[in-house]
PDB file of N, CA and C in Angstrom:
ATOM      1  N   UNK A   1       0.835  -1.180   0.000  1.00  0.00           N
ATOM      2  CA  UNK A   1       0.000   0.000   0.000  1.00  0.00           C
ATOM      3  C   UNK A   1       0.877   1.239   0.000  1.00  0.00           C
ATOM      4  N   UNK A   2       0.451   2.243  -0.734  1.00  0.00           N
ATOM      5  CA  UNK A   2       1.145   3.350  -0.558  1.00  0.00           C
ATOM      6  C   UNK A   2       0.744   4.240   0.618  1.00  0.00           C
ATOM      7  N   UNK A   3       1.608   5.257   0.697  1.00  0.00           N
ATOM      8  CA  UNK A   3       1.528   6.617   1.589  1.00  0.00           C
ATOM      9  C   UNK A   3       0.077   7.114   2.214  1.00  0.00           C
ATOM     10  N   UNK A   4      -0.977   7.342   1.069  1.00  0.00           N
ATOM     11  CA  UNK A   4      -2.188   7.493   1.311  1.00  0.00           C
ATOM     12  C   UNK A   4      -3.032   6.405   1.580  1.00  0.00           C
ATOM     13  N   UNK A   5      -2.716   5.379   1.025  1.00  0.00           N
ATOM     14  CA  UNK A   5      -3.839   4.043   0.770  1.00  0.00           C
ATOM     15  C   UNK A   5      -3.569   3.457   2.600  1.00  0.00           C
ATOM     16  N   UNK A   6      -2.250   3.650   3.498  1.00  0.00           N
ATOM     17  CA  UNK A   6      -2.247   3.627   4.453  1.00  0.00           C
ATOM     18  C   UNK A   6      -2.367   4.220   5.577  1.00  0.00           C
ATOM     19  N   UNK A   7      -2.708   6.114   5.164  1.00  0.00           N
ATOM     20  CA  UNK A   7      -3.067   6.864   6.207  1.00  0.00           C
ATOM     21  C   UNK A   7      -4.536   6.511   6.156  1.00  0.00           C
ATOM     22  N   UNK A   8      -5.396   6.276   5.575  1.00  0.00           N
ATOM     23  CA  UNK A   8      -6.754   6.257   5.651  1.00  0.00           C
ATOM     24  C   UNK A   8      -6.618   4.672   6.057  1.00  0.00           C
ATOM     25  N   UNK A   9      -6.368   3.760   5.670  1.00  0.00           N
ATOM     26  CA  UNK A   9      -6.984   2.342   6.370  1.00  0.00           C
ATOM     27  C   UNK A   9      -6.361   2.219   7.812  1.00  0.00           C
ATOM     28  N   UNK A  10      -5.449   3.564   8.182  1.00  0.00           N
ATOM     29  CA  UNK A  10      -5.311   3.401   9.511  1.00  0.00           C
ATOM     30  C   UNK A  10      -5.996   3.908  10.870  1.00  0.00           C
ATOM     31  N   UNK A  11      -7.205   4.887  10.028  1.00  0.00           N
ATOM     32  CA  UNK A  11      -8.171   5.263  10.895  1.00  0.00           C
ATOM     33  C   UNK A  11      -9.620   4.261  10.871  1.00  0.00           C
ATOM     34  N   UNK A  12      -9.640   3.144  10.018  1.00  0.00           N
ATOM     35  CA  UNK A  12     -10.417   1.926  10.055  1.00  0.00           C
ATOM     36  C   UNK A  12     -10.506   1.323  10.922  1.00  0.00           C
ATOM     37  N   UNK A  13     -11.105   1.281  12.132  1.00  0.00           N
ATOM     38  CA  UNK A  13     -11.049   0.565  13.224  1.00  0.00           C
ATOM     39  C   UNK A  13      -9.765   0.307  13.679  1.00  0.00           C
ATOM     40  N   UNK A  14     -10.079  -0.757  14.835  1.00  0.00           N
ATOM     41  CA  UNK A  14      -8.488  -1.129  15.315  1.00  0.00           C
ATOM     42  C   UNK A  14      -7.582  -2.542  13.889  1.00  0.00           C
ATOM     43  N   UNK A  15      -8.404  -3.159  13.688  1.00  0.00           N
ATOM     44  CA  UNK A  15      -7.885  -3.592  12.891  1.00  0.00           C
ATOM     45  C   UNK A  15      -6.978  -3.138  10.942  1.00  0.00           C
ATOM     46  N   UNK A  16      -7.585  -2.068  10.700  1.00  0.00           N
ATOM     47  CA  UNK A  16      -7.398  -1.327  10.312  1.00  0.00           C
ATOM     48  C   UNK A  16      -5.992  -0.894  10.309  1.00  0.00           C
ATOM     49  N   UNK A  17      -5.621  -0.252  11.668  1.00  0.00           N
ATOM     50  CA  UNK A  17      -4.488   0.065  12.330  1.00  0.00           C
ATOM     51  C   UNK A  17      -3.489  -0.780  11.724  1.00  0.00           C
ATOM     52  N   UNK A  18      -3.594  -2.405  12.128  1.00  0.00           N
ATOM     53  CA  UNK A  18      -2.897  -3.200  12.518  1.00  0.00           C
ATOM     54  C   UNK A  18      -2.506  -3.476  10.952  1.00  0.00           C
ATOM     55  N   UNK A  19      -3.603  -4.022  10.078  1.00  0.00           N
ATOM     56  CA  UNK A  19      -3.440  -3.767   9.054  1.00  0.00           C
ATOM     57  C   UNK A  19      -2.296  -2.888   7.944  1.00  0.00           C
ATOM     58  N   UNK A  20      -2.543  -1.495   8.559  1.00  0.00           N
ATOM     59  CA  UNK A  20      -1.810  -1.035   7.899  1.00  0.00           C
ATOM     60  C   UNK A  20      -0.482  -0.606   8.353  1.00  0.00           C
ATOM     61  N   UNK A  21      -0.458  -0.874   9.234  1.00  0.00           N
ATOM     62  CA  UNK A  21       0.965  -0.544  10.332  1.00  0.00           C
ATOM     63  C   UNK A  21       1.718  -2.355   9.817  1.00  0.00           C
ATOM     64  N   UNK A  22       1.168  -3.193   9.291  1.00  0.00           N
ATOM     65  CA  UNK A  22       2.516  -4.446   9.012  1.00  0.00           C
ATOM     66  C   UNK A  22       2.234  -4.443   7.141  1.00  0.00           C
ATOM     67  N   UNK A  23       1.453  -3.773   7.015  1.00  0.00           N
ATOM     68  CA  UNK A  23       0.975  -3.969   5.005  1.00  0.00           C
ATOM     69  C   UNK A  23       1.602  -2.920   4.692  1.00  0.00           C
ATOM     70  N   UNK A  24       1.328  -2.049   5.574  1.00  0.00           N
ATOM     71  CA  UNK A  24       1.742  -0.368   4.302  1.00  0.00           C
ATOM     72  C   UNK A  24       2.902   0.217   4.513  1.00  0.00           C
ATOM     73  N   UNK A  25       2.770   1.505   3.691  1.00  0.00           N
ATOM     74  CA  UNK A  25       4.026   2.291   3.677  1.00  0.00           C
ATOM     75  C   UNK A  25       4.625   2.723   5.391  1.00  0.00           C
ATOM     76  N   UNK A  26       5.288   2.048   6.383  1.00  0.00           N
ATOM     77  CA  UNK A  26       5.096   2.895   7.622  1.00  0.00           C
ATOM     78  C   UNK A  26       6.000   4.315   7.893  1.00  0.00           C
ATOM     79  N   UNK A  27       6.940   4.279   6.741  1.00  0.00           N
ATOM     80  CA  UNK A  27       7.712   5.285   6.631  1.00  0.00           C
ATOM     81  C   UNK A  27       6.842   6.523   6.262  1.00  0.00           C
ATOM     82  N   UNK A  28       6.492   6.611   5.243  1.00  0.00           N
ATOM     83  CA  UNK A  28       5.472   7.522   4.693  1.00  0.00           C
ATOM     84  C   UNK A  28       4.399   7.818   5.063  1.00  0.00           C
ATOM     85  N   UNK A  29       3.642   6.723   5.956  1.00  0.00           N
ATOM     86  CA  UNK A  29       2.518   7.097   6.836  1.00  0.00           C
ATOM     87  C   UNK A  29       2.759   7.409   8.156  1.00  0.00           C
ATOM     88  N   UNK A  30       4.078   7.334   8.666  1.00  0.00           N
ATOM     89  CA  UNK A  30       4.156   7.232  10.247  1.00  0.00           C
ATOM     90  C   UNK A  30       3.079   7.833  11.095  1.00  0.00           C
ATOM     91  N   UNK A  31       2.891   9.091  10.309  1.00  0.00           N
ATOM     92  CA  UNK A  31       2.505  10.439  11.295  1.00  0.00           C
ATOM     93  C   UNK A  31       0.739  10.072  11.228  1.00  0.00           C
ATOM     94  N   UNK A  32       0.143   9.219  10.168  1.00  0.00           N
ATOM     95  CA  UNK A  32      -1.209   8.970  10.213  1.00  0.00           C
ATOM     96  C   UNK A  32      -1.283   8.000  11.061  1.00  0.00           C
ATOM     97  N   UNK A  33      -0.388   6.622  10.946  1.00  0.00           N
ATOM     98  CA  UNK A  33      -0.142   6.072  11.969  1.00  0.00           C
ATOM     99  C   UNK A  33      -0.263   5.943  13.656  1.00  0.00           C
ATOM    100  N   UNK A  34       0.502   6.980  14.003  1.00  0.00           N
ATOM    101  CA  UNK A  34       0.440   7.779  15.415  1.00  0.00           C
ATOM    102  C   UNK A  34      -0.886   8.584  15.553  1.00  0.00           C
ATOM    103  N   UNK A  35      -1.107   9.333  14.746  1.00  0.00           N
ATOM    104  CA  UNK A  35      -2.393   9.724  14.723  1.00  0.00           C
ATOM    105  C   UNK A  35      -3.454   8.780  15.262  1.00  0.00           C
ATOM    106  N   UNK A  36      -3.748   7.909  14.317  1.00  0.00           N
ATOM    107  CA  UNK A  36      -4.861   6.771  14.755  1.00  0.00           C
ATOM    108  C   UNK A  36      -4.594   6.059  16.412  1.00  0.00           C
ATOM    109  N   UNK A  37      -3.538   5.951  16.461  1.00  0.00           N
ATOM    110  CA  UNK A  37      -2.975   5.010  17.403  1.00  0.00           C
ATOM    111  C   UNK A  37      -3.788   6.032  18.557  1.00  0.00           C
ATOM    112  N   UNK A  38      -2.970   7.188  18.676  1.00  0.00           N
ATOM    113  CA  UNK A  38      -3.550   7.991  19.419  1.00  0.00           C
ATOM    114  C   UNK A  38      -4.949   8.080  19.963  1.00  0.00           C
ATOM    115  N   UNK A  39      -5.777   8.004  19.040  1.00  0.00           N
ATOM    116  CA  UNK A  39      -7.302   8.339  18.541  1.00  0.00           C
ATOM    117  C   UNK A  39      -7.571   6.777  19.087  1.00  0.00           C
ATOM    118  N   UNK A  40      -7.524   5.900  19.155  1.00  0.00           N
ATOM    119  CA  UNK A  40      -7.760   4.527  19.336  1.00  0.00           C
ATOM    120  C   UNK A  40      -7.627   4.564  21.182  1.00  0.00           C
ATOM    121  N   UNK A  41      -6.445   5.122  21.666  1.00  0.00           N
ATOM    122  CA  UNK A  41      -5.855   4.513  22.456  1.00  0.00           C
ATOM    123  C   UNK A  41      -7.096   5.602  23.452  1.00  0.00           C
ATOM    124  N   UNK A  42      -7.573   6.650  23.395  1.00  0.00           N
ATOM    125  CA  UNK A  42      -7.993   7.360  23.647  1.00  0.00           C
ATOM    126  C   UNK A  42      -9.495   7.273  23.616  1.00  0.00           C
ATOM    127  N   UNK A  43      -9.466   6.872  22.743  1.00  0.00           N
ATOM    128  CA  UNK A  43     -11.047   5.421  22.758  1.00  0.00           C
ATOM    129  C   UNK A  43     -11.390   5.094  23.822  1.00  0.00           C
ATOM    130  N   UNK A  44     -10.323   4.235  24.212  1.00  0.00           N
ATOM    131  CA  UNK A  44     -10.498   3.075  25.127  1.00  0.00           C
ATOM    132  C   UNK A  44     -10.673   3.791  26.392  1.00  0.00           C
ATOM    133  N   UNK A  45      -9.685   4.905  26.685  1.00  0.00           N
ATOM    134  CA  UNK A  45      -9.778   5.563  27.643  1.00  0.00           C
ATOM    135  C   UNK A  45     -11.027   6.145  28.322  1.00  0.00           C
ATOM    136  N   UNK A  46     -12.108   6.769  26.948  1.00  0.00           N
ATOM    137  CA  UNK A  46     -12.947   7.088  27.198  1.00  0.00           C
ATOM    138  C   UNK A  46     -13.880   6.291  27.391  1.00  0.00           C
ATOM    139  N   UNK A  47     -14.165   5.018  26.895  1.00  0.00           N
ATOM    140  CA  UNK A  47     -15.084   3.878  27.610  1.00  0.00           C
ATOM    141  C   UNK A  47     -14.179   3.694  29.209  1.00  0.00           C
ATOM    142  N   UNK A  48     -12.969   3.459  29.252  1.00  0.00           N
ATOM    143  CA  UNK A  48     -13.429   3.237  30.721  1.00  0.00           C
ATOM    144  C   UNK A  48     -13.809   4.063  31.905  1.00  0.00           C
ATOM    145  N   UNK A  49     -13.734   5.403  31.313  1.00  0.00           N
ATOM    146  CA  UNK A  49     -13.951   6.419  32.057  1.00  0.00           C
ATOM    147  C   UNK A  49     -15.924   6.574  32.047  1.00  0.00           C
ATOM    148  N   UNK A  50     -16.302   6.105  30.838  1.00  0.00           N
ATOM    149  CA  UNK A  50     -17.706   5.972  31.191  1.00  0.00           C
ATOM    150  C   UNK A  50     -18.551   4.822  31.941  1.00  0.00           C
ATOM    151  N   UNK A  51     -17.593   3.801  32.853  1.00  0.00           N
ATOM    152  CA  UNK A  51     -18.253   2.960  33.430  1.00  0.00           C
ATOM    153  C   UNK A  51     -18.378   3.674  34.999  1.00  0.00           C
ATOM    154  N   UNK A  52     -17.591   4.679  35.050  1.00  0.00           N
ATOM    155  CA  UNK A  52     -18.046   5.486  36.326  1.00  0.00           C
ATOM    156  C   UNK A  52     -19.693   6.116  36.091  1.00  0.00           C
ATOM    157  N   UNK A  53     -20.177   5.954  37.303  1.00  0.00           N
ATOM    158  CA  UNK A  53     -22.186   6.599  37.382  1.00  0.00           C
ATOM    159  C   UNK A  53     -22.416   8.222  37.045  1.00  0.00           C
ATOM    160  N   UNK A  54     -22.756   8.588  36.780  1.00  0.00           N
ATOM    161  CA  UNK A  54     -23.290   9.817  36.220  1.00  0.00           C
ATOM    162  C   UNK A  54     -21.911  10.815  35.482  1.00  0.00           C
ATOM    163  N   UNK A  55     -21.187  11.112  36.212  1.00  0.00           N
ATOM    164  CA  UNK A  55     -19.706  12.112  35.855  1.00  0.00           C
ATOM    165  C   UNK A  55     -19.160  11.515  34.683  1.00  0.00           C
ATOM    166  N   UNK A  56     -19.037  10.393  35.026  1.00  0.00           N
ATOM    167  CA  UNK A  56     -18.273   9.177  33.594  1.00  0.00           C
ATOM    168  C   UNK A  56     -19.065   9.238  32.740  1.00  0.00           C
ATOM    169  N   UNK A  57     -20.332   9.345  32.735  1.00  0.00           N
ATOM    170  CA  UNK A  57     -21.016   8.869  31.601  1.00  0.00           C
ATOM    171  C   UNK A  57     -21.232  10.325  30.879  1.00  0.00           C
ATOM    172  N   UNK A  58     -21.368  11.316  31.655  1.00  0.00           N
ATOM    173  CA  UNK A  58     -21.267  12.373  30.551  1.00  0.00           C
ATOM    174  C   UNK A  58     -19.741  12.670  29.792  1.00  0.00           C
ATOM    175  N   UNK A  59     -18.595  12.733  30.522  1.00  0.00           N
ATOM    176  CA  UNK A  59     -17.368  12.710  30.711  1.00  0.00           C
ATOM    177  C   UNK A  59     -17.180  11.875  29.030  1.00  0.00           C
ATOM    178  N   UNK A  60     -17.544  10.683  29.230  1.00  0.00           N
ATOM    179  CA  UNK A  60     -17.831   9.803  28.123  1.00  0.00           C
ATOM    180  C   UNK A  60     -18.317  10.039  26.803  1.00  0.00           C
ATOM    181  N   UNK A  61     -19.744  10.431  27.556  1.00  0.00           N
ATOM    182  CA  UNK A  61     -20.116  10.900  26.196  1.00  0.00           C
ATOM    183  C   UNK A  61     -19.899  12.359  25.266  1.00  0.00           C
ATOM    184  N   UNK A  62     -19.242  13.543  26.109  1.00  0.00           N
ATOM    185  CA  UNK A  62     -18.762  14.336  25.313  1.00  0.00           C
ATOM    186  C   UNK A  62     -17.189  13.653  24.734  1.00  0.00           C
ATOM    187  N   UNK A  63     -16.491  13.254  25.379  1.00  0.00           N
ATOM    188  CA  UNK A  63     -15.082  12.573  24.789  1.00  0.00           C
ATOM    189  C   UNK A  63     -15.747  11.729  23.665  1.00  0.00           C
ATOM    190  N   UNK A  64     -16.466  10.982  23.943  1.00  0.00           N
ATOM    191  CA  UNK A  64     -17.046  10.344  22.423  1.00  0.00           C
ATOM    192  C   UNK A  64     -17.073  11.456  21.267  1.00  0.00           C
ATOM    193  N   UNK A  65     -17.894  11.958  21.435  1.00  0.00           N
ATOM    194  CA  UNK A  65     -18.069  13.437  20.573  1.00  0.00           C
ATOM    195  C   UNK A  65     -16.693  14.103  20.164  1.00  0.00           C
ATOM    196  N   UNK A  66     -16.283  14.203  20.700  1.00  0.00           N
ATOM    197  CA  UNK A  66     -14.967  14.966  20.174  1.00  0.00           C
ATOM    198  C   UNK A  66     -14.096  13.857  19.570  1.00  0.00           C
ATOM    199  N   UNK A  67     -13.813  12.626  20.149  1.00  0.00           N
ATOM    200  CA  UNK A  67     -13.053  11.859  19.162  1.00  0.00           C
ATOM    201  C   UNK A  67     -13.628  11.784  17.779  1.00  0.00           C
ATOM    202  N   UNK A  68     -15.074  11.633  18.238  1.00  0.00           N
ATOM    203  CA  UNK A  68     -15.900  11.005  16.299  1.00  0.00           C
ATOM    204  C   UNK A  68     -15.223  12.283  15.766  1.00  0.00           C
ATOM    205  N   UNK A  69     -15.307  13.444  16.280  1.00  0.00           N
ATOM    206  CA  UNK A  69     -14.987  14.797  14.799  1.00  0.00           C
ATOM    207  C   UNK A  69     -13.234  14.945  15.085  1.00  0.00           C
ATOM    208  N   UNK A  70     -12.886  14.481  15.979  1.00  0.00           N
ATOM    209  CA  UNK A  70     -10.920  14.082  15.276  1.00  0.00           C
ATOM    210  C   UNK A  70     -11.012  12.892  14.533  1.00  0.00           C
ATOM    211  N   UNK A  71     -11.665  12.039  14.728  1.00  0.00           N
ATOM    212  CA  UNK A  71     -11.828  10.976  13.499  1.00  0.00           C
ATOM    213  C   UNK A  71     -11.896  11.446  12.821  1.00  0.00           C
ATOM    214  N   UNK A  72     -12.950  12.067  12.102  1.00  0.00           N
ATOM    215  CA  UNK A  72     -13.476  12.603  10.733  1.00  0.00           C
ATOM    216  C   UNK A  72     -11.760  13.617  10.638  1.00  0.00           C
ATOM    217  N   UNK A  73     -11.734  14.299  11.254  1.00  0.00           N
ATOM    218  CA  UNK A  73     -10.407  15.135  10.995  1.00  0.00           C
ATOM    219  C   UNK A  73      -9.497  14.363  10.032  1.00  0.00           C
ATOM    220  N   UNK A  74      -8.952  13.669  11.167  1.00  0.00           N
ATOM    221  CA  UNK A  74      -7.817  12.282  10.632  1.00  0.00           C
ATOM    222  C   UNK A  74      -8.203  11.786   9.230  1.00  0.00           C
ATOM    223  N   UNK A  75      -9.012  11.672   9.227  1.00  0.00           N
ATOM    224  CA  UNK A  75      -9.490  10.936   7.733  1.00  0.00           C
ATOM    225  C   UNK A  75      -9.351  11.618   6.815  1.00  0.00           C
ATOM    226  N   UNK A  76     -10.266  12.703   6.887  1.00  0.00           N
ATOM    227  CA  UNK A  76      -9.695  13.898   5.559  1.00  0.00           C
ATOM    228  C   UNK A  76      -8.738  14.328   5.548  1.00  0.00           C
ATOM    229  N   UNK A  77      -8.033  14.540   6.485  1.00  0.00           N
ATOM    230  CA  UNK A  77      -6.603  14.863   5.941  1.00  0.00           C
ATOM    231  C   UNK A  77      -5.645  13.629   5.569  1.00  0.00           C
ATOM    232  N   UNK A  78      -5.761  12.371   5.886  1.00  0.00           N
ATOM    233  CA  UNK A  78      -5.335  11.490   5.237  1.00  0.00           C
ATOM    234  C   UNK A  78      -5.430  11.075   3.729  1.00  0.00           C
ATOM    235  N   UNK A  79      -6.645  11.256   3.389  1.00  0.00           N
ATOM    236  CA  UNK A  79      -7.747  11.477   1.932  1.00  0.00           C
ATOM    237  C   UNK A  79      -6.824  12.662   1.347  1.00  0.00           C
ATOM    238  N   UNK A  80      -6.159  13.755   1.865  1.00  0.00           N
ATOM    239  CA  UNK A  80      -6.028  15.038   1.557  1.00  0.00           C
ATOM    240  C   UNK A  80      -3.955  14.610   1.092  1.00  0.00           C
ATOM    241  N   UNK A  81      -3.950  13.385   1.776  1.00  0.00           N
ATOM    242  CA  UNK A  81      -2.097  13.716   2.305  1.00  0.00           C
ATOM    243  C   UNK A  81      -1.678  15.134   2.696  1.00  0.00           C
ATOM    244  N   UNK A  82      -2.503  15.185   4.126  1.00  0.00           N
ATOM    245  CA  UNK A  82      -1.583  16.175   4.783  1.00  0.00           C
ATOM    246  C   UNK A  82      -1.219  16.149   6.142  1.00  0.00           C
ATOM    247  N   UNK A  83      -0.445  16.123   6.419  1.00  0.00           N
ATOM    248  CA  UNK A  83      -0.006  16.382   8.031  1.00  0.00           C
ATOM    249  C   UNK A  83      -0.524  17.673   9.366  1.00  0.00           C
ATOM    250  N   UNK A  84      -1.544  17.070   9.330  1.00  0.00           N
ATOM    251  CA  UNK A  84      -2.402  18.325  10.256  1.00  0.00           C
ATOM    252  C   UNK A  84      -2.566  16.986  11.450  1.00  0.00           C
ATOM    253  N   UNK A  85      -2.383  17.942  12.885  1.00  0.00           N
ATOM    254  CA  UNK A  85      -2.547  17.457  13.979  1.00  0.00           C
ATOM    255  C   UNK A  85      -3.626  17.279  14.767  1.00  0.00           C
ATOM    256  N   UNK A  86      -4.636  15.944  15.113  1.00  0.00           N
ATOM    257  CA  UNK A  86      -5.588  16.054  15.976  1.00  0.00           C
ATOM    258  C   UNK A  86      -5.711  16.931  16.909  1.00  0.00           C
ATOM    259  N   UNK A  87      -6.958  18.160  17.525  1.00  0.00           N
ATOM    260  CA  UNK A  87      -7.061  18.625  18.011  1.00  0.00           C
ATOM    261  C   UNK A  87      -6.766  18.464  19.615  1.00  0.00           C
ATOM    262  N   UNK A  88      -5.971  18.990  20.431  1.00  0.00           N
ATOM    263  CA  UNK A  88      -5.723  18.505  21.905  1.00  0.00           C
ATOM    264  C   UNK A  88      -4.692  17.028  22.338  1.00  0.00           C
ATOM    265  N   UNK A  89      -5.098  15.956  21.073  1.00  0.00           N
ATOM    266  CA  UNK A  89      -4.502  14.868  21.272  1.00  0.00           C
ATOM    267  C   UNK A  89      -3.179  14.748  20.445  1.00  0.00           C
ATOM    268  N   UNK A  90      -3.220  15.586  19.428  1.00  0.00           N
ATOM    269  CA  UNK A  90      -2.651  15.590  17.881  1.00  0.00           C
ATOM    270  C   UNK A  90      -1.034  15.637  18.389  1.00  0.00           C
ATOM    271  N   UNK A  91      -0.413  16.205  19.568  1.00  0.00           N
ATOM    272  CA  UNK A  91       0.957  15.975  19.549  1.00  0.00           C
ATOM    273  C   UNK A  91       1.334  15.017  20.503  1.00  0.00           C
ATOM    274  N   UNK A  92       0.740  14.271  21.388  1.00  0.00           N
ATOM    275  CA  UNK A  92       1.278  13.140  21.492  1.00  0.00           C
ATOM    276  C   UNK A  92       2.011  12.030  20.866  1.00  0.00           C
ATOM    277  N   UNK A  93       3.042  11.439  20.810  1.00  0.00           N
ATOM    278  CA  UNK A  93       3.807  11.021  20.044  1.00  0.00           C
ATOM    279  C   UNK A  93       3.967   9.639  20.994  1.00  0.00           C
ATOM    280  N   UNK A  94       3.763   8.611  19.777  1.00  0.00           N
ATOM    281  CA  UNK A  94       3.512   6.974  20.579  1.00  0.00           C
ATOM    282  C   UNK A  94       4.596   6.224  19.727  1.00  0.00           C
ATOM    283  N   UNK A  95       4.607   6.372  18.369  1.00  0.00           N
ATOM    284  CA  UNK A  95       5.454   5.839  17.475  1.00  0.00           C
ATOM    285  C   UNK A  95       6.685   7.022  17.151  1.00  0.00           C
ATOM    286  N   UNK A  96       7.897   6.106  16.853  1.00  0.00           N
ATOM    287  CA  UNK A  96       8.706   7.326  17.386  1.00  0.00           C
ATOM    288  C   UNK A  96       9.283   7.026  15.400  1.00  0.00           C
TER     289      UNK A  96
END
């Protein structure tokens, strides 16, 4: 897969990720790469933060909300090949 064909199948679910992090370009995608990873890992975070009673669950459900529209972010600019940073999460750095 090339550069683009692996920034976008890396915001495809988790498998997706995995997918394109051992199939694709990882040189050329790194930074979509980390991106997703990010966005994923941050996922998870936010489900477990919504198994707490009332605080969690809103807590939850606005973090839901804001990941779905850095998703959508991530994607178009992957679609776009460009290097623009998720909002708030965007400079964390997981893959070096």
């Amino acid at each position: 897969m090339d550069k683009k064909v692996t920034g976008i199948v890396a915001y495809i679910f988790w498998i997706g990720w995995i997918i394109a992090f051992c199939a694709g370009d990882r040189e050329g995608a790194k930074f979509h790469l980390n991106q997703a990873l990010v966005l994923w890992i941050a996922n998870i975070i936010c489900g477990v933060v919504g198994i707490i009673p009332i605080v969690g669950t809103i807590i939850s459900l606005v973090g839901g909300i804001f990941l779905f529209v850095c998703w959508i972010l991530g994607l178009i600019a992957a679609c776009k090949e460009e290097e623009k940073e998720l909002p708030l999460i965007g400079k964390i750095q997981i893959l070096k």
